[in-house]
Protein backbone atom coordinates (compact mmCIF):
# COMPACT_ATOMS: atom_id res chain seq x y z
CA UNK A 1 -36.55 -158.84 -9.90
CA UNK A 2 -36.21 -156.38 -13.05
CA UNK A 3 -38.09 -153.86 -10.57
CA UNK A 4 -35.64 -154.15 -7.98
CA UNK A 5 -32.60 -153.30 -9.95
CA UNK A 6 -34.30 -150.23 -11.35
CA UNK A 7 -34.82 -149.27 -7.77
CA UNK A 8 -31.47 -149.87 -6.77
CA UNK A 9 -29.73 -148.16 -9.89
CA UNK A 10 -32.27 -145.38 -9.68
CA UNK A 11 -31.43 -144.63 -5.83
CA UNK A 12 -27.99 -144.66 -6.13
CA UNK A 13 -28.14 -142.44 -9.36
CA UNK A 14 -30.23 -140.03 -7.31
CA UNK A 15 -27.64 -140.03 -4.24
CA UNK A 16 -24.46 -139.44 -6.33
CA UNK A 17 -26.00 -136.71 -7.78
CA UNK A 18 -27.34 -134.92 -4.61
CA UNK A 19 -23.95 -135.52 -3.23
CA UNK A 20 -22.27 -133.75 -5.72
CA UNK A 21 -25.27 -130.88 -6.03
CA UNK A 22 -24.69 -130.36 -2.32
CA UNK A 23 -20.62 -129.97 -2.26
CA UNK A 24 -20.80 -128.12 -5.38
CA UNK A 25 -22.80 -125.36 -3.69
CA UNK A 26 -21.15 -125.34 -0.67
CA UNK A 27 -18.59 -122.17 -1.96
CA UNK A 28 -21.17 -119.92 -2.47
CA UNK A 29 -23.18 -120.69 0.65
CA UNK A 30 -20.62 -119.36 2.57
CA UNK A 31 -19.93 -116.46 0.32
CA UNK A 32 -23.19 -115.55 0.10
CA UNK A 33 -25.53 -113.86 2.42
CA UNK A 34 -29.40 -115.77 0.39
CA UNK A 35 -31.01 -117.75 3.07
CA UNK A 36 -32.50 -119.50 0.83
CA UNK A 37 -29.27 -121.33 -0.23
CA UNK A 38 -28.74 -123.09 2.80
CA UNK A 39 -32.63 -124.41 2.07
CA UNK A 40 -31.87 -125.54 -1.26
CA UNK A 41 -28.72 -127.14 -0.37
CA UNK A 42 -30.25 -128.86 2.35
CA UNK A 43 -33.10 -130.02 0.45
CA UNK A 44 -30.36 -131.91 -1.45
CA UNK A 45 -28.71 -133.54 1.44
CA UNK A 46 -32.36 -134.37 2.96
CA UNK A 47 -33.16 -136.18 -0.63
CA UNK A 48 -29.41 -137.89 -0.79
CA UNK A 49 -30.01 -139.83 2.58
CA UNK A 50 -33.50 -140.83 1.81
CA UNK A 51 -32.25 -142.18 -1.45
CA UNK A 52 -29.42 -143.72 0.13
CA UNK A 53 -31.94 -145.55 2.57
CA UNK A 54 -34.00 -146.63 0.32
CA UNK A 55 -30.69 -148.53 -1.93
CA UNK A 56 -29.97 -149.61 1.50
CA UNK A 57 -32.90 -151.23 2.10
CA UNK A 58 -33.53 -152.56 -1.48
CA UNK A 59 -29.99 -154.35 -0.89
CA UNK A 60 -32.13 -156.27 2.24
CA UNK A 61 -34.06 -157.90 -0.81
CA UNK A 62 -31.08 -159.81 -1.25
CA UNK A 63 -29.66 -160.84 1.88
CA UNK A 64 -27.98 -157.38 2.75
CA UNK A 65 -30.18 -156.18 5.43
CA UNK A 66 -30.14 -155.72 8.89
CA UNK A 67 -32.42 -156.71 11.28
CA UNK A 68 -35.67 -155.98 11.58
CA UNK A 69 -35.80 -153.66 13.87
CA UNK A 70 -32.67 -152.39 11.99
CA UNK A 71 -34.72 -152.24 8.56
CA UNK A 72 -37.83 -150.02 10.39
CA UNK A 73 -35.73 -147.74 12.13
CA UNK A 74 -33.68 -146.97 8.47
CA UNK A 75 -37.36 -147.05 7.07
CA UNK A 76 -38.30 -144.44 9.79
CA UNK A 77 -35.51 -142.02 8.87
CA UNK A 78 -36.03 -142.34 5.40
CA UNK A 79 -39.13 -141.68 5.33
CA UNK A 80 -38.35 -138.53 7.76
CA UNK A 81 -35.53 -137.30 5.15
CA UNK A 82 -38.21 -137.47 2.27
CA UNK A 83 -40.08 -135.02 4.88
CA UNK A 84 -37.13 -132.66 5.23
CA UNK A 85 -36.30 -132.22 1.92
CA UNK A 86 -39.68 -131.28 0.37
CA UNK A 87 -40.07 -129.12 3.71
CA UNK A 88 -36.37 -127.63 2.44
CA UNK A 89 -37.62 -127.30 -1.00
CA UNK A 90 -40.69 -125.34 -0.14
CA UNK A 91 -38.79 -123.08 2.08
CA UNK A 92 -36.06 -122.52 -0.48
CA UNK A 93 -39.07 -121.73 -3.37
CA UNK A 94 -41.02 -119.21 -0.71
CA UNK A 95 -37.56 -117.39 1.39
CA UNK A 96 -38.57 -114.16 0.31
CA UNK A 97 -42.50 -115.15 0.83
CA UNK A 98 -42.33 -116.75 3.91
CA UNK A 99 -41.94 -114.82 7.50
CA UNK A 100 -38.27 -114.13 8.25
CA UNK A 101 -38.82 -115.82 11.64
CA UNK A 102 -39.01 -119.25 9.49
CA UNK A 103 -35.46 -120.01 10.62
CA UNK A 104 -36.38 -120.12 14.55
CA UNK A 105 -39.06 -122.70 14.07
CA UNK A 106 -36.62 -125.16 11.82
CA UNK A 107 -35.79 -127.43 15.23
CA UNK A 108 -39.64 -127.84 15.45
CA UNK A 109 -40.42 -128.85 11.90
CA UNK A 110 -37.51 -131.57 12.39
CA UNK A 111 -39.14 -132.66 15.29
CA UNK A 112 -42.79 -132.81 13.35
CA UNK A 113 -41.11 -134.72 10.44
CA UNK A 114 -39.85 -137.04 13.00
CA UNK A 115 -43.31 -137.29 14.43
CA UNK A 116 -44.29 -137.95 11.66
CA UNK A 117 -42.68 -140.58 10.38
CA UNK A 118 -42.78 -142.59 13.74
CA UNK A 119 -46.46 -142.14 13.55
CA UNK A 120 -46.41 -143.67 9.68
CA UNK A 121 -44.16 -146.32 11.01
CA UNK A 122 -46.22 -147.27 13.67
CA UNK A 123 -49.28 -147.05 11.80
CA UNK A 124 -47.98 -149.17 8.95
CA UNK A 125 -50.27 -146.57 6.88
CA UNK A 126 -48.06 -145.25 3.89
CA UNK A 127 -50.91 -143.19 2.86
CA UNK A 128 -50.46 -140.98 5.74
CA UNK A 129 -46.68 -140.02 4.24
CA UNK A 130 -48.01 -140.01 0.55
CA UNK A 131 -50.52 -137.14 1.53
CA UNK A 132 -48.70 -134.85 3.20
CA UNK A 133 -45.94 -135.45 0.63
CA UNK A 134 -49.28 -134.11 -1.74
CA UNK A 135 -49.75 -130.98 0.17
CA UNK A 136 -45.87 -129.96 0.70
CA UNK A 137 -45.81 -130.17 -2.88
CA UNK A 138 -48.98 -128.07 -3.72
CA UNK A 139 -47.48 -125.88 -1.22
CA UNK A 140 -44.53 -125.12 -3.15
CA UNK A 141 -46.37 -124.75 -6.60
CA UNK A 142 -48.28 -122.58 -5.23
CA UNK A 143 -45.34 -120.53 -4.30
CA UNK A 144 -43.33 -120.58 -6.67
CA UNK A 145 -46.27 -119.41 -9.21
CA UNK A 146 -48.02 -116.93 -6.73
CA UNK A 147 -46.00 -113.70 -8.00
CA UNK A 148 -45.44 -114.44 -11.85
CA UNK A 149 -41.87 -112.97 -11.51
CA UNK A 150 -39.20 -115.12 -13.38
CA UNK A 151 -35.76 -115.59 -11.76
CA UNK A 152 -32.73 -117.71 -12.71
CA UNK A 153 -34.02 -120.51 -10.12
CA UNK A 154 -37.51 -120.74 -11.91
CA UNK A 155 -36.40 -123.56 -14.30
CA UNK A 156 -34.50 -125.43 -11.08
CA UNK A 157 -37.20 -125.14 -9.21
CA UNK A 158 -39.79 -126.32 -11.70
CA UNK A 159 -37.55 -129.54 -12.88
CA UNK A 160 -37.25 -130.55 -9.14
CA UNK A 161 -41.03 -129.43 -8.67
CA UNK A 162 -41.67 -131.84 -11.79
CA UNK A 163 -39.43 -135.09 -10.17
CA UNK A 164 -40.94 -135.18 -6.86
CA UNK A 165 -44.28 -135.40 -9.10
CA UNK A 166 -42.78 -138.32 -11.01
CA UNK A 167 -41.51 -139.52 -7.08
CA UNK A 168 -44.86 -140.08 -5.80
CA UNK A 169 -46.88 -141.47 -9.03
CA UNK A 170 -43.64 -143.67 -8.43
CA UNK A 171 -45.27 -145.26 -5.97
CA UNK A 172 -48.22 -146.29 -7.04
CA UNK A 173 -46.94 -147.83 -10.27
CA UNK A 174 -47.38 -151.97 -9.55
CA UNK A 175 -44.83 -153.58 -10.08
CA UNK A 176 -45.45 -156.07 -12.64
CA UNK A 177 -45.52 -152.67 -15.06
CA UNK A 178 -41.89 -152.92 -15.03
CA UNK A 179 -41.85 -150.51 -18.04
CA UNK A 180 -43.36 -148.10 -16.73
CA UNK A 181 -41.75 -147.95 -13.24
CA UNK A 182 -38.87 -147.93 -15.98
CA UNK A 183 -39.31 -144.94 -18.16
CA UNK A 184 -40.91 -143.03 -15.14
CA UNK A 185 -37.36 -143.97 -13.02
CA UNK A 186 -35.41 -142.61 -16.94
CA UNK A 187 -37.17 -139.34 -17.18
CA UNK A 188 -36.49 -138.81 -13.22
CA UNK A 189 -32.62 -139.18 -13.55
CA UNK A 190 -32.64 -137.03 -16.88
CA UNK A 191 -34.54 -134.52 -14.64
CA UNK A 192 -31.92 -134.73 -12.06
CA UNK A 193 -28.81 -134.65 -14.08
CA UNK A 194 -30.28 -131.74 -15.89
CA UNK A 195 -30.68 -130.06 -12.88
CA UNK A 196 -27.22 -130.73 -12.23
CA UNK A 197 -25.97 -129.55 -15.16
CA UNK A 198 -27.55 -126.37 -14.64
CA UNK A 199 -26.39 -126.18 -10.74
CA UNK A 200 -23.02 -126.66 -12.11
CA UNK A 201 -23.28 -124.23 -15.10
CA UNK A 202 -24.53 -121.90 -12.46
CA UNK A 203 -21.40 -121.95 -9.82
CA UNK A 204 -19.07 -122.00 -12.20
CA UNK A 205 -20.05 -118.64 -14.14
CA UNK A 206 -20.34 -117.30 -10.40
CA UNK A 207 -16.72 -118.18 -9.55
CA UNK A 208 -15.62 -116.34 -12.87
CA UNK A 209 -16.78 -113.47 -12.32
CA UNK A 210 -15.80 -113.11 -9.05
């Protein structure tokens, strides 16, 4: 039971602070004219509602859950959020990389992710969703290290880079190693409210010097 709490205080740790990452920006999206805002605000809101799903469904575990077919289809989305906001990330790390026609084909990479994550649910085959989790993510460090150039996102980008690491080695933690699952769940949130700090930090000097 220890590892279910964790998971349950870790998700909802996670949420809160997307929530607030994702209002917080929400000034300076509309004042300013970066695409790749929008991206990394949306990569946000994609993480929030998988998180949220997932504390949703941990609740099931003790007699909060829905039905079944309730449970799979919250399953499904999550599991399609977790898509969309590594997809978000990468396109957030690579705007100026990527071709400028990136925002036309957004409705089909929803529709993919959905895809997707029917076909995972279907399937019943997690591994599916674990390795193309792996290859988004290689994606995006390869990206973000591909021109050597340094801007004030670098250190965001790495630190979220870094927790969607911790994410999926997450997973294959058992559970008896309660510790572990622990510490890795401790460093994640540090990495988040750091990044939150700096978000924060970040819109705020903006704001006075406007």
């Amino acid at each position: 039971m220890q590892g279910i709490g964790i998971d349950l205080v870790y998700s909802f740790i996670i949420f809160l602070i997307c929530l607030i990452v994702y209002f917080e920006t929400r000034e300076i999206s509309k004042l300013s004219s970066y695409k790749g805002i929008n991206f990394f605000r949306n990569t946000f809101l994609f993480f929030g509602i998988s998180y949220l799903l997932k504390f949703v469904l941990t609740l099931g575990i003790f007699g909060f859950g829905f039905s079944v077919v309730g449970d799979a289809i919250f399953f499904g989305v999550a599991l399609y959020a977790g898509l969309m906001a590594g997809i978000y990330l990468v396109m957030a790390i690579g705007n100026k990389k990527l071709p400028k026609q990136i925002g036309n084909w957004i409705f089909l990479i929803h529709v993919l992710a959905i895809l997707l994550a029917l076909i995972v649910l279907l399937t019943n085959n997690f591994l599916i969703y674990l390795i193309f989790q792996i290859i988004i993510l290689i994606v995006g460090i390869v990206l973000l290290y591909s021109d050597g150039k340094k801007t004030s996102m670098l250190i965001i980008y790495q630190l979220l880079l870094l927790f969607w690491i911790l994410d999926i080695v997450d997973v294959f933690i058992p559970k008896f190693l309660g510790g572990l699952q622990l510490i890795v769940s401790l460093v994640s949130i540090g990495i988040f409210i750091l990044v939150l700090y700096k978000i924060i930090k970040s819109t705020h000097k903006k704001n006075e010097t406007r």
